[in-house]
Protein backbone atom coordinates (compact mmCIF):
# COMPACT_ATOMS: atom_id res chain seq x y z
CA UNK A 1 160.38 46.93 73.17
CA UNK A 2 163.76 48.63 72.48
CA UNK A 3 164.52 49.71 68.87
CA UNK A 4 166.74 46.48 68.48
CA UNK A 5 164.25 43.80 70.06
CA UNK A 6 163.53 41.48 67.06
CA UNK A 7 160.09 40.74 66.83
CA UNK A 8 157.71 37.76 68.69
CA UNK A 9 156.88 34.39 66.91
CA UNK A 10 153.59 35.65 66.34
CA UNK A 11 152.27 37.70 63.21
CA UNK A 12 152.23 41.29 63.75
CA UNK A 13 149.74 43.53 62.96
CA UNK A 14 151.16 45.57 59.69
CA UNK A 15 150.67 48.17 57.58
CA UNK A 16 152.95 48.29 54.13
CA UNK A 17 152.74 52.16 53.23
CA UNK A 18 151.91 52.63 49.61
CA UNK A 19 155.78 53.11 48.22
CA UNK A 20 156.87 50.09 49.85
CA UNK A 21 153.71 48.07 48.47
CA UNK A 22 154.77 49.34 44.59
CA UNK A 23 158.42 49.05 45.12
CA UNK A 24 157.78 45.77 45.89
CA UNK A 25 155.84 44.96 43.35
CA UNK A 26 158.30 46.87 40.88
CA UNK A 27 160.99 44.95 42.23
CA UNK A 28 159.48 41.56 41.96
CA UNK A 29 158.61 41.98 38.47
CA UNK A 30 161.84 42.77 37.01
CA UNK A 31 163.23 40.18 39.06
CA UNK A 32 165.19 42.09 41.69
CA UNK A 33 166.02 40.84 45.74
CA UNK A 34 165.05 44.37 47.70
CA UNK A 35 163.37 44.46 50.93
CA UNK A 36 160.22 45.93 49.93
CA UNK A 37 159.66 42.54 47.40
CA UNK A 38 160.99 40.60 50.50
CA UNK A 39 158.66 42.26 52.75
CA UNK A 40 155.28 41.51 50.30
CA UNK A 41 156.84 37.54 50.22
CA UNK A 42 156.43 37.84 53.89
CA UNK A 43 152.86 38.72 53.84
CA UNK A 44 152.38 35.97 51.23
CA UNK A 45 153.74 34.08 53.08
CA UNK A 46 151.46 34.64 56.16
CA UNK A 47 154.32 35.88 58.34
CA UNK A 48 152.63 39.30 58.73
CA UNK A 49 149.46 39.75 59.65
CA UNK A 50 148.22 43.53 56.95
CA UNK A 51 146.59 45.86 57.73
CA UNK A 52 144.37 47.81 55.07
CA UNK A 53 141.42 50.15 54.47
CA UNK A 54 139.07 50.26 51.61
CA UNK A 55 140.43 54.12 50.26
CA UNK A 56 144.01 52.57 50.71
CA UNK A 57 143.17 49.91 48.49
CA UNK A 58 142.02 51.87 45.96
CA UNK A 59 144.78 54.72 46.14
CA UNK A 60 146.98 51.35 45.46
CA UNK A 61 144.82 50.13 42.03
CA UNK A 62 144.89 53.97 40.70
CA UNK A 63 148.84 54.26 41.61
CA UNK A 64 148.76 50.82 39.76
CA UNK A 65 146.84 51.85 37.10
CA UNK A 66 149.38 54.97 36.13
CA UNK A 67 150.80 54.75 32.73
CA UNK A 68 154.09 55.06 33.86
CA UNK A 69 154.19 51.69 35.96
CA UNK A 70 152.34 49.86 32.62
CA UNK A 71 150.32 47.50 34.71
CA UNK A 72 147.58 46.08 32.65
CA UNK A 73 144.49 46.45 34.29
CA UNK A 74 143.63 42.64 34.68
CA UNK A 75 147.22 42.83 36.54
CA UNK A 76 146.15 45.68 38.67
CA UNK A 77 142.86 43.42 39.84
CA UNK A 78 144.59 40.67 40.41
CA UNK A 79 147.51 42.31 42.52
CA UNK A 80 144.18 43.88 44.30
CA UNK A 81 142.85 40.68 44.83
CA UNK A 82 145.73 38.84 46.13
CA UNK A 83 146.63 41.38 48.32
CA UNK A 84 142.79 41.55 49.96
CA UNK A 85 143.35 38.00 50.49
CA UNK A 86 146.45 38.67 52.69
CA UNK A 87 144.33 40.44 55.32
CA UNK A 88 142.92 39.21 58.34
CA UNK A 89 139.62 40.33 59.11
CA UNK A 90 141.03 42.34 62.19
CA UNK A 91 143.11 43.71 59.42
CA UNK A 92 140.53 46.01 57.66
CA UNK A 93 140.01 49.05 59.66
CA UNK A 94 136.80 51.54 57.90
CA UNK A 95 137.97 55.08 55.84
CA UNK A 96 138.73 57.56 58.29
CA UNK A 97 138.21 61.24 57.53
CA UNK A 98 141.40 62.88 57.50
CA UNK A 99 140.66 66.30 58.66
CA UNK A 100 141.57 69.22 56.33
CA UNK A 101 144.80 71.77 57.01
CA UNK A 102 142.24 74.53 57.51
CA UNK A 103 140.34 72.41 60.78
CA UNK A 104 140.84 72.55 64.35
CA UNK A 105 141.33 69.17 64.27
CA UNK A 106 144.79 68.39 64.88
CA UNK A 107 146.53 66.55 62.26
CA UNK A 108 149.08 63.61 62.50
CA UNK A 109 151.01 64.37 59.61
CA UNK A 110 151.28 67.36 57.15
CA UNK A 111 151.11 65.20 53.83
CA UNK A 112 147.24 64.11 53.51
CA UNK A 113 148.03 60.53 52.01
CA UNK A 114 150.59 59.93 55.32
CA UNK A 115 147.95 61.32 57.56
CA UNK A 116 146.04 58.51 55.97
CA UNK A 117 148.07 55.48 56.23
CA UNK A 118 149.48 56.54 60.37
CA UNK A 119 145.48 56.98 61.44
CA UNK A 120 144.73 53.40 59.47
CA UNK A 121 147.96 52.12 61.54
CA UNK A 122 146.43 53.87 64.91
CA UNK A 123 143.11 52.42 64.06
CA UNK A 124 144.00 48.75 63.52
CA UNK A 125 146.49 49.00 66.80
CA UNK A 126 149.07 47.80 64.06
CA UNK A 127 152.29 47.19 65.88
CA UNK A 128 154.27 48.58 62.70
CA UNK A 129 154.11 50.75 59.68
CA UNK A 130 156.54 50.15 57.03
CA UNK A 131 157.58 52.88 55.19
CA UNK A 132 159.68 54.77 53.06
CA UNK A 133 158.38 57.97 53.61
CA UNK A 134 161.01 60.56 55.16
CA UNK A 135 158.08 62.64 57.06
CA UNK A 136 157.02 59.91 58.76
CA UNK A 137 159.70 58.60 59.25
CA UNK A 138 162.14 61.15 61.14
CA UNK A 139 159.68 64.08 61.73
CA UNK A 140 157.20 61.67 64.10
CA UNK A 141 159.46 59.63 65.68
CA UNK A 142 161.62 60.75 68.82
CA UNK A 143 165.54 61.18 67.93
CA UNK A 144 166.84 58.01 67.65
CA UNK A 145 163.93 56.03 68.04
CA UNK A 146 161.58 54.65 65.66
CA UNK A 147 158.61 54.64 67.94
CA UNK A 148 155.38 56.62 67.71
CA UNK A 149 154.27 57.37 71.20
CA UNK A 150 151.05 57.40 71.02
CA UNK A 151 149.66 53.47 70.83
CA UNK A 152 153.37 52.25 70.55
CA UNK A 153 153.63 52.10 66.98
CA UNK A 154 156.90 51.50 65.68
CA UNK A 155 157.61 53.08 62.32
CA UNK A 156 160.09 51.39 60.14
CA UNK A 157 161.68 50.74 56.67
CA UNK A 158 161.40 48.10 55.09
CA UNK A 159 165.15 46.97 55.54
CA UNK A 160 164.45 47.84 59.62
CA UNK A 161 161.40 45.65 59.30
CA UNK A 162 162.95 42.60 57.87
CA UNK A 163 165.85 43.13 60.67
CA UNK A 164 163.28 42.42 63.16
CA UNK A 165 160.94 39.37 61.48
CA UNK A 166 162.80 36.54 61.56
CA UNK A 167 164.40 35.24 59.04
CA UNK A 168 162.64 31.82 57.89
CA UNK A 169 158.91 33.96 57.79
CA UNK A 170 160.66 37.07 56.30
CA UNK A 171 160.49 36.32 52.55
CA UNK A 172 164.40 36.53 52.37
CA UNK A 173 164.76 33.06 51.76
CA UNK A 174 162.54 33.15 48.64
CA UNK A 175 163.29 34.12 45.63
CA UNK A 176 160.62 37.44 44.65
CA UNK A 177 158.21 36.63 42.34
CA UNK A 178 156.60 38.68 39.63
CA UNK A 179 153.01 40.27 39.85
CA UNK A 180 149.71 38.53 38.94
């Protein structure tokens, strides 16, 4: 699949990095079109198929929970709730250990909560990972590519991502919502 190819009529195996899940929800509640509140319509919508692990999920309630956001906390279950309901069960891949800078072990990705969300990706065979972080998104993708070689996985943002989903399951169409 070339960088252009839009994708299949089937849902794709996803995984919505932690900014893009928050921006989204950020975005929907003060009422605002962006492609990070288009790309959560989307997987309301069904048109995605997410991917998620248990230690993502609940890096996503304590980002939730942070003052600064002011989320109430039944808000913060609920947006937990509905977004555990948007996963297949092929979607939830186990906590991986993410090996520490001082091990043999080669890491993926210098930042510990990336390293997290590419080896969930990996795991689930997730055919993209939408994203708006910079590491992961220039330093592990060939130049001028978006692809990760290693089990194909194409690493996007979220504008990139909605490029390639078409257009009547991408959540453009609708109007975001606001948050549980």
């Amino acid at each position: 699949m070339n960088d252009d190819t839009p994708l299949d009529t089937g849902r794709p195996l996803v995984v919505l990095d932690l900014n893009v899940v928050v921006s989204g929800l950020l975005a929907e509640r003060s009422g605002a079109s962006t492609p990070p509140a288009h790309c959560l319509a989307a997987a309301r919508a069904g048109a995605l198929s997410l991917c998620l692990s248990p230690g993502i999920l609940a890096r996503l309630r304590r980002v939730l929970s942070y003052p600064k956001l002011a989320f109430s906390e039944p808000t913060v279950d609920a947006i937990g709730r509905e977004i555990v309901a948007w996963v297949p069960r092929e979607g939830w891949v186990p906590d991986l250990p993410v090996p520490p800078a001082s091990s043999k072990r080669r890491r993926l990705c210098s930042d510990p909560e990336g390293e997290t969300v590419l080896r969930v990706a990996l795991a689930a065979g997730a055919a993209f990972l939408v994203t708006g972080d910079a590491y992961l998104l220039h330093h592990l993708t060939p130049e001028g590519t978006r692809l990760v070689r290693k089990g194909g996985l194409a690493i996007l943002m979220a504008r990139e991502f909605l490029e390639r989903l078409p257009r009547s399951r991408s959540g453009r169409d609708r109007a975001p919502r606001s948050p549980p």
